[in-house]
Protein backbone atom coordinates (compact mmCIF):
# COMPACT_ATOMS: atom_id res chain seq x y z
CA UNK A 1 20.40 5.03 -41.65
CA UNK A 2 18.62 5.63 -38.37
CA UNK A 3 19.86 7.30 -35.31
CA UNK A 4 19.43 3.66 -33.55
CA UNK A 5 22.52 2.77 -36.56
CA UNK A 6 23.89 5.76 -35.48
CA UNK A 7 24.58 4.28 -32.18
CA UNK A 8 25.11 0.96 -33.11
CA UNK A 9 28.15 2.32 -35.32
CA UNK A 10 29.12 4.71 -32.53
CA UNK A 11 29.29 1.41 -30.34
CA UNK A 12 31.25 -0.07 -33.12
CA UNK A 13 35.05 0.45 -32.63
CA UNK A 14 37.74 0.41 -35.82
CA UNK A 15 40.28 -2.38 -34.63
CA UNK A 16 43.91 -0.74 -35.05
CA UNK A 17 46.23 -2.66 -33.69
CA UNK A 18 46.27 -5.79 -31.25
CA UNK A 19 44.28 -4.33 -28.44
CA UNK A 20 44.20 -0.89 -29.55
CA UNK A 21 41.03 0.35 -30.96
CA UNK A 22 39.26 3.78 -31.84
CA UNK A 23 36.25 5.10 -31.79
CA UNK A 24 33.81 8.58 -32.89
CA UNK A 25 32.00 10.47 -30.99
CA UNK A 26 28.35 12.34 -30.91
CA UNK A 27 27.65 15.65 -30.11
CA UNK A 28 24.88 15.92 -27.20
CA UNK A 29 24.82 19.42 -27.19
CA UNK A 30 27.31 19.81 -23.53
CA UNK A 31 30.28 20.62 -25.71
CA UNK A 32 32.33 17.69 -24.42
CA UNK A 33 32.46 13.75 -25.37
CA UNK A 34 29.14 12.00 -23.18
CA UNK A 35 30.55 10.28 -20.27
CA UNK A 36 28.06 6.93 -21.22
CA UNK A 37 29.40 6.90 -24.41
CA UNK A 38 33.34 6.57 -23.58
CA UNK A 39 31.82 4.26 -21.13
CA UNK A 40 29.98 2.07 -23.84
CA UNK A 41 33.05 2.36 -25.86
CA UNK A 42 35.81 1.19 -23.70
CA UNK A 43 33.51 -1.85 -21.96
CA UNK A 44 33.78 -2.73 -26.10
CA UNK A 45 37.43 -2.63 -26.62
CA UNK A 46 37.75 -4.85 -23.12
CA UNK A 47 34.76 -7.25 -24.81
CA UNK A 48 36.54 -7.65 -27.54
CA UNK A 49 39.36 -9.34 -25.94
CA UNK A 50 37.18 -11.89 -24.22
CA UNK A 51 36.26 -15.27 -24.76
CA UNK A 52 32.21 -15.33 -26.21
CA UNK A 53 31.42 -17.26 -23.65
CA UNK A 54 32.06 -14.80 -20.99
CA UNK A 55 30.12 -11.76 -20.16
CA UNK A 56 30.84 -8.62 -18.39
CA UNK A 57 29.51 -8.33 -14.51
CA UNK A 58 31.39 -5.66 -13.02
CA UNK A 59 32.50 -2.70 -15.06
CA UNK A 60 34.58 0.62 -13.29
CA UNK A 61 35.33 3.58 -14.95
CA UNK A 62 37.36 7.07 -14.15
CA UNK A 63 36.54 9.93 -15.69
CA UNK A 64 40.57 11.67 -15.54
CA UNK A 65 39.90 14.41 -18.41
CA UNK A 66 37.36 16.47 -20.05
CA UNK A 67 36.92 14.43 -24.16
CA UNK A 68 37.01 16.16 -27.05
CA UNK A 69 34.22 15.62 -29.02
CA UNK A 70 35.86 16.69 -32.47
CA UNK A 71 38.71 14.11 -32.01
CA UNK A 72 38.39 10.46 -31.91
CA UNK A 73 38.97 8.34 -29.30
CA UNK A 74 41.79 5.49 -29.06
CA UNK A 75 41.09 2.64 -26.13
CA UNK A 76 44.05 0.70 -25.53
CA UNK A 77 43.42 -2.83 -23.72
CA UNK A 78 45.82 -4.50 -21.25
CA UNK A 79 44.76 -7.99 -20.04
CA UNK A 80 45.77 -9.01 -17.00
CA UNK A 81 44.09 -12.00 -16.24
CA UNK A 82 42.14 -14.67 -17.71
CA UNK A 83 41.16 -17.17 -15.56
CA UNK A 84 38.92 -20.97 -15.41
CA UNK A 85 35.98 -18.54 -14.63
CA UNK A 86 36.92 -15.13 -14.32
CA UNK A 87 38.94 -12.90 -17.08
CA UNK A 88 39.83 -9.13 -16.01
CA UNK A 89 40.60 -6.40 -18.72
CA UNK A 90 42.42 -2.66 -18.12
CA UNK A 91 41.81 0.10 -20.99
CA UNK A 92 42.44 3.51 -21.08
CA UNK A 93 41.20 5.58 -23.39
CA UNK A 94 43.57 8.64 -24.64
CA UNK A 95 42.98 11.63 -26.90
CA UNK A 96 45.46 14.17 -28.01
CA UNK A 97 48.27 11.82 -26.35
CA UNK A 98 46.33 11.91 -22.51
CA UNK A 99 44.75 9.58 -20.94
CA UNK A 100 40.80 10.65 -20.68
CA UNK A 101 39.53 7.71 -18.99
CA UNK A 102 40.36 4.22 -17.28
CA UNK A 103 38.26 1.50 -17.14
CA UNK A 104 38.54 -2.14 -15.55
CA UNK A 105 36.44 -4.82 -16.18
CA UNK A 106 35.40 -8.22 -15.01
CA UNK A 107 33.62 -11.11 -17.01
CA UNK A 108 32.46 -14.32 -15.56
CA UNK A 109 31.10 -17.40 -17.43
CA UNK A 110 27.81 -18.81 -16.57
CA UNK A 111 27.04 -20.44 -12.89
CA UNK A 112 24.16 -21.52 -11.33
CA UNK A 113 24.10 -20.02 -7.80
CA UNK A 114 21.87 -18.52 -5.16
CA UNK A 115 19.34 -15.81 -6.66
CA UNK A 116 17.53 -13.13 -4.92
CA UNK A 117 16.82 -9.45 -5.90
CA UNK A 118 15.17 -6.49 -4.77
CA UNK A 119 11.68 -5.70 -5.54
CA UNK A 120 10.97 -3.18 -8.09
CA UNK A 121 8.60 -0.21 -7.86
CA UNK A 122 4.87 0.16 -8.26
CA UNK A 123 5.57 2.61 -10.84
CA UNK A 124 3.10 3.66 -14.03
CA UNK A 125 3.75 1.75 -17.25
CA UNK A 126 5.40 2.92 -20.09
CA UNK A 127 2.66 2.52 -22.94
CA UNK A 128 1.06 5.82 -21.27
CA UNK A 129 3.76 8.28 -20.59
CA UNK A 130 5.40 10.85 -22.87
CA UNK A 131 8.50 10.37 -24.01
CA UNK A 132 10.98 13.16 -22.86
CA UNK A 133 12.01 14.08 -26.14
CA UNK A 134 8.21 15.05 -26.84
CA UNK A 135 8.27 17.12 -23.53
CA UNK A 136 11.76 18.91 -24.73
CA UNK A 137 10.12 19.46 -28.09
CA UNK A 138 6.77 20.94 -26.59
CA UNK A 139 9.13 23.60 -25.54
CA UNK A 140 11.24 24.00 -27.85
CA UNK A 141 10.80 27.49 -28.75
CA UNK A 142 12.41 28.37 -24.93
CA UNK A 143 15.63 26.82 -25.65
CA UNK A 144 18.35 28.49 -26.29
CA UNK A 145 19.15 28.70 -30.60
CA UNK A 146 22.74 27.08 -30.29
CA UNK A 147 21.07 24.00 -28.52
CA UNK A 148 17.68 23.73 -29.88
CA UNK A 149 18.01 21.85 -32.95
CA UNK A 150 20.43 19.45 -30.84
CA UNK A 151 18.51 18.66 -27.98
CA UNK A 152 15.49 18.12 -29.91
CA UNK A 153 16.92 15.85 -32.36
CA UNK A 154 15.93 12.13 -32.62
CA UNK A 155 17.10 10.29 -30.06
CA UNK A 156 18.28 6.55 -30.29
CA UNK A 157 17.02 6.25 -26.39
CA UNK A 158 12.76 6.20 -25.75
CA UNK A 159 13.13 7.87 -22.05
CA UNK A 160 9.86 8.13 -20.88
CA UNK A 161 10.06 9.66 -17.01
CA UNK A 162 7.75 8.90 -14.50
CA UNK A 163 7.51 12.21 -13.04
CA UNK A 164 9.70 14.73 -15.50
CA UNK A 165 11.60 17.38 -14.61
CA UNK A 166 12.10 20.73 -16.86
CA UNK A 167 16.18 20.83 -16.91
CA UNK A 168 16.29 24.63 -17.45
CA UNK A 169 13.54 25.61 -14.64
CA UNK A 170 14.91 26.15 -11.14
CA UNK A 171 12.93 23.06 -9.21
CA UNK A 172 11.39 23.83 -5.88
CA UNK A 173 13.96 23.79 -3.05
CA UNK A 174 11.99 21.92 0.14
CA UNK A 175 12.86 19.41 2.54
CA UNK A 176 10.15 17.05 1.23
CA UNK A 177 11.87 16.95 -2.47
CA UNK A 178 14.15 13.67 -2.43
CA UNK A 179 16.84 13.06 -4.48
CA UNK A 180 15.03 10.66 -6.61
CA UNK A 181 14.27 9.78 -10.33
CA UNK A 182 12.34 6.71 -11.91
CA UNK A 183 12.13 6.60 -15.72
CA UNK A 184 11.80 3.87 -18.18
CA UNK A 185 13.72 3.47 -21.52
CA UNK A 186 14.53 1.07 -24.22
CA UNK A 187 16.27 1.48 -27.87
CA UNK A 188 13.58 3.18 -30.50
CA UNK A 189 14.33 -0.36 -32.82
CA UNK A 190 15.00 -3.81 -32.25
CA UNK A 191 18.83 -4.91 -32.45
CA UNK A 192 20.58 -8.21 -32.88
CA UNK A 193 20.59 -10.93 -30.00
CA UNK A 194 24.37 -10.01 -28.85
CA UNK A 195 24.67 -10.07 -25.28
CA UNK A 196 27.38 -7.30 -25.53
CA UNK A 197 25.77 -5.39 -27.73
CA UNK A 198 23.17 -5.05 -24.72
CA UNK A 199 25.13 -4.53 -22.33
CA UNK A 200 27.11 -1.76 -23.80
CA UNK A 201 24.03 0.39 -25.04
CA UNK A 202 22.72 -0.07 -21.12
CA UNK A 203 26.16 1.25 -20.13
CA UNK A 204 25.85 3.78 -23.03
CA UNK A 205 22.41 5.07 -21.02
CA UNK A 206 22.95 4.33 -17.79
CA UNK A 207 25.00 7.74 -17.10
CA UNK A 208 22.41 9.52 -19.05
CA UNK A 209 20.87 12.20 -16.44
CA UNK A 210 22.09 9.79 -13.87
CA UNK A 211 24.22 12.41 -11.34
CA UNK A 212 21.36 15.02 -11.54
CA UNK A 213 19.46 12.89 -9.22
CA UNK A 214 21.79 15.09 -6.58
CA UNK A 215 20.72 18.07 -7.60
CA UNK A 216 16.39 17.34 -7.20
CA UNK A 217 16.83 18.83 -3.47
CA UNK A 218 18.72 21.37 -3.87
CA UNK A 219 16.87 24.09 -5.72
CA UNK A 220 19.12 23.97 -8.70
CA UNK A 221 18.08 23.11 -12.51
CA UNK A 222 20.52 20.88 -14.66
CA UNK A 223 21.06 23.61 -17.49
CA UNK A 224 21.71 26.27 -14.88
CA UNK A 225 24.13 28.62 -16.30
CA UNK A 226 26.16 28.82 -12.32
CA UNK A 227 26.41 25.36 -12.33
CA UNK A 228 29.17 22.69 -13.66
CA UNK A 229 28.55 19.31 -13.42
CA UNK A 230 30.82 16.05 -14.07
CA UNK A 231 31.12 12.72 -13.50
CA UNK A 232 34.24 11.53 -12.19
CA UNK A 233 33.99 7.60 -11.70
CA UNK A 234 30.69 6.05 -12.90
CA UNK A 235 30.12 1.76 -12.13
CA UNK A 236 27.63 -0.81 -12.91
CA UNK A 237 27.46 -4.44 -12.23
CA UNK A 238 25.49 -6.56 -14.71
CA UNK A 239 23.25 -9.19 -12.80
CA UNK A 240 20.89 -10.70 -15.10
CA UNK A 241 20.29 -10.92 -18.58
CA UNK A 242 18.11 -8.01 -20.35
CA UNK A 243 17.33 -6.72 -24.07
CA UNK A 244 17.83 -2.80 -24.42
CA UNK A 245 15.29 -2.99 -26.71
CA UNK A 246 12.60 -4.19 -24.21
CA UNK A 247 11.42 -1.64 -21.32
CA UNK A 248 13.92 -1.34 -18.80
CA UNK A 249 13.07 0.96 -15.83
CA UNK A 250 15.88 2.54 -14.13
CA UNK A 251 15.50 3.71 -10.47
CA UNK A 252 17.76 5.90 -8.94
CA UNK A 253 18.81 7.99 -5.59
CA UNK A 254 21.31 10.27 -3.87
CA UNK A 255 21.85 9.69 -0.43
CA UNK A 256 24.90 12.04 -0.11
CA UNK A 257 26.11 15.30 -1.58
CA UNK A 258 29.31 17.32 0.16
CA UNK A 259 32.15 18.78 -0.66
CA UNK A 260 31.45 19.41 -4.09
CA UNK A 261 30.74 15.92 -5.10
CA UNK A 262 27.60 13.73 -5.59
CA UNK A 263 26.70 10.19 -5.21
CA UNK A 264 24.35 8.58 -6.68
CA UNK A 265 23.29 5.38 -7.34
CA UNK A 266 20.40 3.01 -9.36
CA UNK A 267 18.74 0.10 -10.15
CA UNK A 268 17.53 -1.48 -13.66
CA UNK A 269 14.39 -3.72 -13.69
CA UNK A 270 12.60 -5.87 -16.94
CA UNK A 271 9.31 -4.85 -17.16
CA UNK A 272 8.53 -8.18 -15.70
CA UNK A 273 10.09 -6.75 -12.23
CA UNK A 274 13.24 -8.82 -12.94
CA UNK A 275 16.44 -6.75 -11.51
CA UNK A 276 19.17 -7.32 -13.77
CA UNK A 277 21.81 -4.09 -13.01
CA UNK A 278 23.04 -1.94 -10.69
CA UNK A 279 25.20 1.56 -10.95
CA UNK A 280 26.70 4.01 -9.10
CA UNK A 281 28.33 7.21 -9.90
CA UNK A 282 30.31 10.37 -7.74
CA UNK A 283 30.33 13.36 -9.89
CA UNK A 284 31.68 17.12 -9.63
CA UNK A 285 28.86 19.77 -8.65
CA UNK A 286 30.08 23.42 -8.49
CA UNK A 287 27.84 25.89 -8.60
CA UNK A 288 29.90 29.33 -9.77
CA UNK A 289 29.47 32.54 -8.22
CA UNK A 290 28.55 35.32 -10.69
CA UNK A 291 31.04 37.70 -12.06
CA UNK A 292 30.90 41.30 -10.94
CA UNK A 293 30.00 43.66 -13.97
């Protein structure tokens, strides 16, 4: 088994009951069940309850709790709608009898319609940039012994940043750094044809360092130990049709942080330049004063 299987199984919810279904979990080192992957999990359960035909376009989700990562998740689905070209699904995922997370859904069949798209970036190709998990193990001896052998574990993802950032070194806090990120990635192996199996391991990776981006201006590294960070809704809206197993780079800003909250949002492009999703994401961002003594 490879850690690509891994995922794919991960992705891969046990049917219970009519539209009740439960899923595992992986440990990313944070302590706490990977926002992407309840995510992933839950646009499944709703998936399942479609028509093939249909695919998803608009996915929401809420983050309401903190998951467990030792405990399993169950993702109930409630279907309000199906429609001639629209169906609409509700699931909320619960753990230890609470409600961790809501999602809603929309899926749409196939229309021809009016196309246009932004233009992506000039941006390097991927063929001749590191992959981050080759930067992270380059420095492996300056991570903490609790973490190390998790962070530097294979990864199912090939994230290869444009310009990478070191998550535990306090970036440079000037008016000229913007809150942006650019980084390409694709699955490490080649997966079945399945348009939802696509579309779930992009919403699996799309909140993957995603709210960050509000933090590149600020002076402040992700793995600071002052700071606490969490996402608390997270959307994307599938446009056009994509292989996570191809390059996909994934473009992303923050034009707004207050109040203790972050927005962010981003763009996915083929490698051809074809724009085929969109996200955004408001997360938590506290940064804790330290304790006296």
């Amino acid at each position: 088994m490879t850690v690509v299987h891994d995922l794919l199984a991960l992705l891969d919810l046990e049917p219970l009951e009519h539209n009740i279904y439960r899923g595992n979990n992986r440990d990313l080192g944070t302590g706490r069940v990977f926002g992407g992957q309840v995510f992933a999990q839950a646009l499944v359960a709703a998936r399942r309850t479609v028509p093939s035909e249909r695919d998803a376009h608009s996915v929401h989700g809420y983050f309401l709790r903190e998951g467990d990562f030792r405990a399993p998740i169950v993702y109930f689905v409630d279907r309000p709608r199906d429609g001639r070209s629209f169906t609409s699904r509700r699931v909320t995922a619960i753990q230890h009898g609470e409600a961790i997370f809501h999602l809603s859904a929309s899926f749409h069949i196939e229309e021809p319609g009016l196309d246009h798209q932004a233009v992506m970036p000039d941006v390097p190709s991927p063929e001749g940039l590191p992959s981050e998990l080759e930067l992270i193990r380059a420095r492996a001896d300056q991570i903490a012994e609790p973490l190390r052998s998790i962070v530097t574990q294979e990864r199912p993802i090939d994230i290869r940043p444009i310009t990478p950032a070191d998550p535990y070194a306090r970036p440079d806090k000037r008016a000229e750094v913007t809150a942006q990120r650019q980084l390409w990635f694709r699955l490490a192996e080649r997966i079945p044809d399945t348009p939802m199996l696509h579309q779930a391991v992009l919403a699996y990776a799309s909140d993957y360092g995603f709210l960050p981006t509000a933090l590149l201006p600020h002076g402040v590294a992700f793995r600071d130990p002052k700071l606490f960070i969490a996402s608390l809704d997270h959307t994307v809206w599938f446009h056009r049709p994509f292989r996570a197993d191809e390059w996909l780079l994934y473009v992303s800003d923050s034009p707004s942080a207050f109040g203790a909250r972050g927005f962010v949002r981003g763009q996915v492009f083929r490698q051809d330049g074809t724009m085929v999703a969109s996200m955004a994401q408001e997360g938590l961002i506290r940064l804790r004063e330290p304790r006296d003594g």
